[in-house]
C-alpha atoms as a PDB file:
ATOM      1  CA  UNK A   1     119.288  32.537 -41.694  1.00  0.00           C
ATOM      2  CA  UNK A   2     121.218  34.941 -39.406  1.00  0.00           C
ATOM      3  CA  UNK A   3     124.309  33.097 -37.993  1.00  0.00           C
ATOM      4  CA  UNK A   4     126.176  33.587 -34.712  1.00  0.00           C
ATOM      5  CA  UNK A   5     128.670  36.281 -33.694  1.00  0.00           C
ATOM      6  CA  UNK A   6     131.484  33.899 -32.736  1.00  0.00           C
ATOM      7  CA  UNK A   7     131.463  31.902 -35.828  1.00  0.00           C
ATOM      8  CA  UNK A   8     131.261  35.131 -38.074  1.00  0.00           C
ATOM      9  CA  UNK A   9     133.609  37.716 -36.869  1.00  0.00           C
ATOM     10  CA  UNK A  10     135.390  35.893 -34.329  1.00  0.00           C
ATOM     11  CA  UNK A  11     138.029  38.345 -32.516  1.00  0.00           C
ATOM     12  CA  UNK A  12     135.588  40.836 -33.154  1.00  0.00           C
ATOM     13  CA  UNK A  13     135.215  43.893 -30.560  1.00  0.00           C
ATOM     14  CA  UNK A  14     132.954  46.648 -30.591  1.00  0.00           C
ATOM     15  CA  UNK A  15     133.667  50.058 -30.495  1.00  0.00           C
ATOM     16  CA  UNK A  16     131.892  53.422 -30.274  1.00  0.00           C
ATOM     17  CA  UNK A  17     132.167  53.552 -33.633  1.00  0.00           C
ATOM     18  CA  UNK A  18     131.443  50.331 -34.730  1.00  0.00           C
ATOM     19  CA  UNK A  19     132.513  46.576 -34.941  1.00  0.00           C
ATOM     20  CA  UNK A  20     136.270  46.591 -35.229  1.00  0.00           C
ATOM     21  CA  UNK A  21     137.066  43.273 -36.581  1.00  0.00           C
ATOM     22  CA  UNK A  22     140.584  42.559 -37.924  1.00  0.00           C
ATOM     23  CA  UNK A  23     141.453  46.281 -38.375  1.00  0.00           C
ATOM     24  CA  UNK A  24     138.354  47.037 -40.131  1.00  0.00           C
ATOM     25  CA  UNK A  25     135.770  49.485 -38.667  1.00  0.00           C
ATOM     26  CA  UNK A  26     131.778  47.823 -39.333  1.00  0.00           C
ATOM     27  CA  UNK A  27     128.791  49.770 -39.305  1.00  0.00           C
ATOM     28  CA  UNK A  28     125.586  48.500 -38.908  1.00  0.00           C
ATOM     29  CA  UNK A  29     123.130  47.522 -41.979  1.00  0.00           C
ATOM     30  CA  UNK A  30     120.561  49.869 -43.600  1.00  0.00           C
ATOM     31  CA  UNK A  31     116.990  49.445 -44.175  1.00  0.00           C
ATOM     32  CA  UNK A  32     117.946  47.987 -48.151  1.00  0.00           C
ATOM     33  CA  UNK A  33     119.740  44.878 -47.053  1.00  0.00           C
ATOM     34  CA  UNK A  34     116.669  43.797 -45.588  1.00  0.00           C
ATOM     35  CA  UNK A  35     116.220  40.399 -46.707  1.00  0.00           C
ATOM     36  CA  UNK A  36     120.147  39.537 -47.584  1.00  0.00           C
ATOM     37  CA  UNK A  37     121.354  36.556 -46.955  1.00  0.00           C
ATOM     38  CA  UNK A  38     125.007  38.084 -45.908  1.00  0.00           C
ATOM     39  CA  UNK A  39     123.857  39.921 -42.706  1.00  0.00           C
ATOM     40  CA  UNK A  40     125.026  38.449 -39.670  1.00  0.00           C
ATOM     41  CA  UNK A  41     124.274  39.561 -35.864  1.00  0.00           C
ATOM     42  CA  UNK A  42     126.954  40.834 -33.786  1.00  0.00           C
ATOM     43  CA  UNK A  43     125.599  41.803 -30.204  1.00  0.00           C
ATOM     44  CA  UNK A  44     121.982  44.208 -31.035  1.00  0.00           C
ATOM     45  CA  UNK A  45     123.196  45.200 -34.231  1.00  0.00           C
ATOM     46  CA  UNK A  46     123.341  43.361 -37.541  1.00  0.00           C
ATOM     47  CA  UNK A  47     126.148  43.752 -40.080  1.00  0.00           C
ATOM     48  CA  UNK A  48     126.840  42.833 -43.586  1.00  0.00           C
ATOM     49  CA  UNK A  49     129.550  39.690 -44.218  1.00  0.00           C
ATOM     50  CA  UNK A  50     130.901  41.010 -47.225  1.00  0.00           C
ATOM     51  CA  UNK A  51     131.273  45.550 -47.110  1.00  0.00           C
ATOM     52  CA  UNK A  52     131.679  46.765 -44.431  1.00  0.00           C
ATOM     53  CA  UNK A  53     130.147  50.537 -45.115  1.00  0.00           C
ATOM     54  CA  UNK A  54     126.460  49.174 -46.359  1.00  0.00           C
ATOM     55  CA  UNK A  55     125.478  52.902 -46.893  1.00  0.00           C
ATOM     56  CA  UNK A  56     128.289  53.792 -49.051  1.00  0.00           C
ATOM     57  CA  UNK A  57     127.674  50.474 -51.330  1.00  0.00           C
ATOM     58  CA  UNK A  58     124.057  51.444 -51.939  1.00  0.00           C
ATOM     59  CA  UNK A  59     124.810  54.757 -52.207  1.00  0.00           C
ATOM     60  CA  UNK A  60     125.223  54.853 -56.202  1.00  0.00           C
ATOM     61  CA  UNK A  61     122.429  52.518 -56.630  1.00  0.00           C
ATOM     62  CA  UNK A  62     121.931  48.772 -55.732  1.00  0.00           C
ATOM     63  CA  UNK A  63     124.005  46.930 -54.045  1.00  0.00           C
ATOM     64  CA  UNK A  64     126.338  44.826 -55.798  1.00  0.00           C
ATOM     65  CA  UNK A  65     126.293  41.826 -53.194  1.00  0.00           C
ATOM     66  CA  UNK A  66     122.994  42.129 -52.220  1.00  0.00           C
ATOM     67  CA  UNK A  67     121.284  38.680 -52.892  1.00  0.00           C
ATOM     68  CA  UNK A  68     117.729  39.510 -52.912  1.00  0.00           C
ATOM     69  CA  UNK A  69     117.927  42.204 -55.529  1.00  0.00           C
ATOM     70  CA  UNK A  70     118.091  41.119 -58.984  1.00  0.00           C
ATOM     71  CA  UNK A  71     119.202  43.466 -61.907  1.00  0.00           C
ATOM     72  CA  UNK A  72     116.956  45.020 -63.766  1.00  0.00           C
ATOM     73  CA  UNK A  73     116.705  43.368 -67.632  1.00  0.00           C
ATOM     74  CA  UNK A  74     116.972  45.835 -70.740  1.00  0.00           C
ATOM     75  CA  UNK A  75     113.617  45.490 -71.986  1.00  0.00           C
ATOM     76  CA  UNK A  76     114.266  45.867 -76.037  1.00  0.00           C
ATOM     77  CA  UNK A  77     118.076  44.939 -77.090  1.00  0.00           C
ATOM     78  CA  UNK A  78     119.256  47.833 -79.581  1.00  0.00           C
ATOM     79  CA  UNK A  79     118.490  47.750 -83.073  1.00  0.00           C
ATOM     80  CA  UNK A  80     120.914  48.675 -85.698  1.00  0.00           C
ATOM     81  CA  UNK A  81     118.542  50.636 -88.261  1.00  0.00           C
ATOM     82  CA  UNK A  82     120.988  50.004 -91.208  1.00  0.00           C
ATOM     83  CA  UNK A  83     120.453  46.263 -90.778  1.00  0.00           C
ATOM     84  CA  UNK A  84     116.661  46.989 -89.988  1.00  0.00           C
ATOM     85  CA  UNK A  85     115.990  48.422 -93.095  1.00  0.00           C
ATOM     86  CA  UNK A  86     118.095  45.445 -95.238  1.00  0.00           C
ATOM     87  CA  UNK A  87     115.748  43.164 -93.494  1.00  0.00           C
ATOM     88  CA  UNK A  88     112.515  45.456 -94.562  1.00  0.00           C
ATOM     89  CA  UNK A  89     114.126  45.208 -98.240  1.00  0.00           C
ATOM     90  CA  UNK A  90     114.288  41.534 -98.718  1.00  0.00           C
ATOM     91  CA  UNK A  91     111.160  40.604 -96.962  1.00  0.00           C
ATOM     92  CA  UNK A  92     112.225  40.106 -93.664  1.00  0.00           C
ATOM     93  CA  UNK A  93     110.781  40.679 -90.501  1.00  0.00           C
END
């Protein structure tokens, strides 16, 4: 759900750089925050609610407020080869 301009940067103007909105220069979502619930429509572009550089957030890896990526899972939790081989002693797993 995309809301409306005036109800989520109200005062906002645009620019030729950008959205200026509250002394903060917007620029326009990437390709990755496809599918976010935080982008919001401002005139033809669309713009993300909570950063307002969406390239520079991404830019290190996932996005931090994005909230249709998930994070990744380790897959096997460490295991601590001194206790491992205790376990092997006494008949443990």
């Amino acid at each position: 759900m995309i809301a409306q301009s005036s109800q989520t940067f109200p005062g906002a103007t645009m620019t030729p750089e950008g959205l200026r909105y509250k002394g903060v220069l917007f620029f326009p979502v990437i390709e990755k925050c496809a599918g976010c619930s935080r982008i919001r429509e401002f005139g033809e572009h669309s713009y993300c609610s909570s950063y307002a550089a969406p390239v520079a957030k991404w830019s290190l890896g996932d996005c931090n407020f994005a909230t249709h990526v998930r994070a990744a899972q380790a897959s096997q939790a460490r295991v601590n080869p001194l206790k491992a081989s205790k376990r092997a002693a006494k008949g443990g797993r």
